[in-house]
Structures are given as structure tokens and as C-alpha cells.
C-alpha atoms as a PDB file:
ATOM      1  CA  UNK A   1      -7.176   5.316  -2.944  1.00  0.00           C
ATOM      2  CA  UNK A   2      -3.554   5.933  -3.797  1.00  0.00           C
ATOM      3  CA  UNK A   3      -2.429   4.161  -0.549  1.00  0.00           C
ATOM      4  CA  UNK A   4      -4.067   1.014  -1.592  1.00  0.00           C
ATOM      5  CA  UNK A   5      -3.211   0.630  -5.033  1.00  0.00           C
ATOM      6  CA  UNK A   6       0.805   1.827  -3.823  1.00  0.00           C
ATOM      7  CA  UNK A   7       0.784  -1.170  -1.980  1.00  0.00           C
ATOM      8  CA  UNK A   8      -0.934  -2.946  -4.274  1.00  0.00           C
ATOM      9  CA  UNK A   9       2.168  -2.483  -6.390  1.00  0.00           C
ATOM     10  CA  UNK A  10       4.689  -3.207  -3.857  1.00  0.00           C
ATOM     11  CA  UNK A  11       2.904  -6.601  -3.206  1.00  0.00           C
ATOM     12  CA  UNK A  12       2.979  -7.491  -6.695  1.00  0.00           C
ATOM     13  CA  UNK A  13       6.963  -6.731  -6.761  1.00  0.00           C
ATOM     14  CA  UNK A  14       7.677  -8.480  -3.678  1.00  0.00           C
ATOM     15  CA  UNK A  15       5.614 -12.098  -5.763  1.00  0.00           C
ATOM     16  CA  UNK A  16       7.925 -11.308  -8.426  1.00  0.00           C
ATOM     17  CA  UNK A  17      11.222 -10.557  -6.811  1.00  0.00           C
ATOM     18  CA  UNK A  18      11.137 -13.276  -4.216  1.00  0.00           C
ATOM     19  CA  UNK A  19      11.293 -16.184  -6.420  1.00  0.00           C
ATOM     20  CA  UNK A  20      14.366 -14.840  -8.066  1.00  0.00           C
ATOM     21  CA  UNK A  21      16.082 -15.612  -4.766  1.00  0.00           C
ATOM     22  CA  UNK A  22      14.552 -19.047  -3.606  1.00  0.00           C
END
């Protein structure tokens, strides 16, 4: 349960941090 929602929170920062460099 943990695992999931960990990356669950590192996908959301990736779709939030990659636009900042395109």
C-alpha cells in the first residue's frame, strides 16, 4: 500500500517538474 501511493507521488512530481523544463 505504501509502495503504490510512494510512487504515486513521485509520478505526480515528475507531471509537475517536467514542464518547467520543456
Amino acid at each position: 500500500m505504501f509502495e503504490i501511493f510512494f510512487v504515486f507521488l513521485n509520478t505526480k512530481l515528475i507531471q509537475m517538474c517536467l514542464p518547467a523544463f520543456f
